[in-house]
C-alpha atoms as a PDB file:
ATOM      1  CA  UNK A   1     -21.420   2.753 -27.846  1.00  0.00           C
ATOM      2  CA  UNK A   2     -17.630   4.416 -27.887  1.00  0.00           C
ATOM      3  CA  UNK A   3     -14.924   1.792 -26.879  1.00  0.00           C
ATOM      4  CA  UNK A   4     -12.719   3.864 -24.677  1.00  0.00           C
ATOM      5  CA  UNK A   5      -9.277   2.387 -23.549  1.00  0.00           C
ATOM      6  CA  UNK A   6      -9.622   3.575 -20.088  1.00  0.00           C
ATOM      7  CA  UNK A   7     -12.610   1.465 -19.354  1.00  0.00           C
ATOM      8  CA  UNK A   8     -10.517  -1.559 -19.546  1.00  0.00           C
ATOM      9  CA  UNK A   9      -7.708  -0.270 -17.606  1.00  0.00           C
ATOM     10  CA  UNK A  10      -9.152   1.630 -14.566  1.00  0.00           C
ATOM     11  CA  UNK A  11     -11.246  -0.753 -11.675  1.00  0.00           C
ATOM     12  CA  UNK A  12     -15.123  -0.574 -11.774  1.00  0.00           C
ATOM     13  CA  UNK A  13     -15.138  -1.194  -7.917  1.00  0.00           C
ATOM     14  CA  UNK A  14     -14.467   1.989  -6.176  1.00  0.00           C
ATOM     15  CA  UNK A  15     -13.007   0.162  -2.932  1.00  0.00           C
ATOM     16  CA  UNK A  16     -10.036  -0.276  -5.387  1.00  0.00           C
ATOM     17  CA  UNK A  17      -8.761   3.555  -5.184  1.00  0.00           C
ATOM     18  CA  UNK A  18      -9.800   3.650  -1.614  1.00  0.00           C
ATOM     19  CA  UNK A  19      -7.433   1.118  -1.368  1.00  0.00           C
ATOM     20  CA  UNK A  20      -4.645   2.990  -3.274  1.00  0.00           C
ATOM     21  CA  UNK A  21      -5.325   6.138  -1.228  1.00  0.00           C
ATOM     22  CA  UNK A  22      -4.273   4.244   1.931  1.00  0.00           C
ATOM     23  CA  UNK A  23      -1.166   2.529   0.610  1.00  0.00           C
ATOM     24  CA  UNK A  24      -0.258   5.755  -0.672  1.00  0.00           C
ATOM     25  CA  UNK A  25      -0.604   7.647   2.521  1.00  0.00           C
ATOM     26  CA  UNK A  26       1.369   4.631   4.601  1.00  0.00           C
ATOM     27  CA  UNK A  27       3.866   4.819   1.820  1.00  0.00           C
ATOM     28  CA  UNK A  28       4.442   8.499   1.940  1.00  0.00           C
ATOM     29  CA  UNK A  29       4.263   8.907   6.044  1.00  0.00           C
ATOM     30  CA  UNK A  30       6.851   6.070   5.556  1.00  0.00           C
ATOM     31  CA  UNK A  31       8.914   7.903   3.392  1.00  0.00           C
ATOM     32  CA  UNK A  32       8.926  10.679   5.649  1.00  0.00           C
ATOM     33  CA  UNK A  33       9.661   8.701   8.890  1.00  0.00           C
ATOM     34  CA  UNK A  34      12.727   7.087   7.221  1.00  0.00           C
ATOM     35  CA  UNK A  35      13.999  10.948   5.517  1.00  0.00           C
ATOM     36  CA  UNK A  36      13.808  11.888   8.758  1.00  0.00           C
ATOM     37  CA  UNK A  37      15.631   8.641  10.690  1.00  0.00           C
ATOM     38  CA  UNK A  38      18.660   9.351   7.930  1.00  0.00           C
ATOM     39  CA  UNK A  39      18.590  12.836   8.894  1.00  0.00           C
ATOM     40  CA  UNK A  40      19.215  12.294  12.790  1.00  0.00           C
ATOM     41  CA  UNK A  41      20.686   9.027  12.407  1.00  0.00           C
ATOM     42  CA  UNK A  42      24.209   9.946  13.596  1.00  0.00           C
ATOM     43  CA  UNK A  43      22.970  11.183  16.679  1.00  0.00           C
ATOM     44  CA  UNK A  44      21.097   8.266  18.136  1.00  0.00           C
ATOM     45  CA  UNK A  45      21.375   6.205  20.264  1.00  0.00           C
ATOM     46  CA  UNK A  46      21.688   1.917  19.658  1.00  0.00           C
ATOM     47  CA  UNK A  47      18.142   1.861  21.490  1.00  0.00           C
ATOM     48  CA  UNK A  48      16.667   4.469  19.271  1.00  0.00           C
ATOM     49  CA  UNK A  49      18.032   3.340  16.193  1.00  0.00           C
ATOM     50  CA  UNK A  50      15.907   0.010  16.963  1.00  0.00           C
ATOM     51  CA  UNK A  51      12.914   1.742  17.779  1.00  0.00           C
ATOM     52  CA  UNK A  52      12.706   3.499  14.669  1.00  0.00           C
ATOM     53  CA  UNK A  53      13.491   0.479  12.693  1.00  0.00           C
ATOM     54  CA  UNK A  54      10.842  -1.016  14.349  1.00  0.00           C
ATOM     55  CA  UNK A  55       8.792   1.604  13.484  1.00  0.00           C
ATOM     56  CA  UNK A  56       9.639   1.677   9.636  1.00  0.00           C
ATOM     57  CA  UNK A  57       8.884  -2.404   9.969  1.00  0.00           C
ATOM     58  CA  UNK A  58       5.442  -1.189  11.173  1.00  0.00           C
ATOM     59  CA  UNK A  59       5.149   1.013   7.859  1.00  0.00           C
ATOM     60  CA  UNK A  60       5.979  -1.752   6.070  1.00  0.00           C
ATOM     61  CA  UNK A  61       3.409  -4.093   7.472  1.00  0.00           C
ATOM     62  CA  UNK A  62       1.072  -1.707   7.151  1.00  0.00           C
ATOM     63  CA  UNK A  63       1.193  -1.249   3.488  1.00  0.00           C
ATOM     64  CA  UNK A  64       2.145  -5.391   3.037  1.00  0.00           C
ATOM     65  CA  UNK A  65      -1.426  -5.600   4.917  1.00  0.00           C
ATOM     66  CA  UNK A  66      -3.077  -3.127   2.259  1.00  0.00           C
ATOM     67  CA  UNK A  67      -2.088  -4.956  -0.486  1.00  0.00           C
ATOM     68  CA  UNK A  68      -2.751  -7.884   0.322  1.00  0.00           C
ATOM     69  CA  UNK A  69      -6.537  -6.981   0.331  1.00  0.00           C
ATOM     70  CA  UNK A  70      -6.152  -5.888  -2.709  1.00  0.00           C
ATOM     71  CA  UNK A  71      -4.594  -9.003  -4.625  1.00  0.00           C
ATOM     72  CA  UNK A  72      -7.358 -11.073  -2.366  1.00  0.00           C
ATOM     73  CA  UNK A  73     -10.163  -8.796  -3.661  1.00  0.00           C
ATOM     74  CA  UNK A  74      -9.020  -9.058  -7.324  1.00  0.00           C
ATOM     75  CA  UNK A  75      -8.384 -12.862  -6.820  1.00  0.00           C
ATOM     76  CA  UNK A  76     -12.414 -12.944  -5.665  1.00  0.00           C
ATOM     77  CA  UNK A  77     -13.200 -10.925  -8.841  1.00  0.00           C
ATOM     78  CA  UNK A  78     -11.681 -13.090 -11.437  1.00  0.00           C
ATOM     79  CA  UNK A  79     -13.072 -15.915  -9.571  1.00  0.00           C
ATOM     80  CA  UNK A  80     -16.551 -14.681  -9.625  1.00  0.00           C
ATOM     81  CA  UNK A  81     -15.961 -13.622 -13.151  1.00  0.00           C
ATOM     82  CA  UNK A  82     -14.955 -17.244 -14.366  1.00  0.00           C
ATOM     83  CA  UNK A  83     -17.315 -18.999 -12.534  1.00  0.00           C
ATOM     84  CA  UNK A  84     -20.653 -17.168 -14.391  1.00  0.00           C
ATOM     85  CA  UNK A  85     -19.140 -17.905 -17.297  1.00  0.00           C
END
């Protein structure tokens, strides 16, 4: 049996990159929210300025939300782990 480096490194649960793939989409239509916001920042209005910082707090929670799962996941994997041995 070959030892391999990335065995120890990448996650044996799939769930784990489906995971990734949603923060990663939350953090990039966040990015692109906020680019935008910059860009057309001057002309709005007090109102609309809130809304979209509302908004980018959404984005925020969103991906807050996603990793949380993931730290609680890992957290029930080592916990598993240590408790068959």
């Amino acid at each position: 049996m070959q030892f391999r480096i990335f065995d120890l490194l990448l996650p044996r649960e799939t769930q784990f990159y489906t995971y990734m793939h949603e923060l990663t989409d939350v953090l990039i239509e966040g990015a692109a929210f906020f680019k935008d916001f910059i860009g057309r920042f001057d002309a709005l209005s007090d109102t609309e300025v809130h809304f979209n910082l509302a908004k980018i707090k959404e984005y925020e929670l969103k991906g807050d939300a996603i990793e949380m799962r993931i730290i609680d996941e890992l957290h029930e994997k080592v916990d598993r782990y240590r408790t068959t041995d």
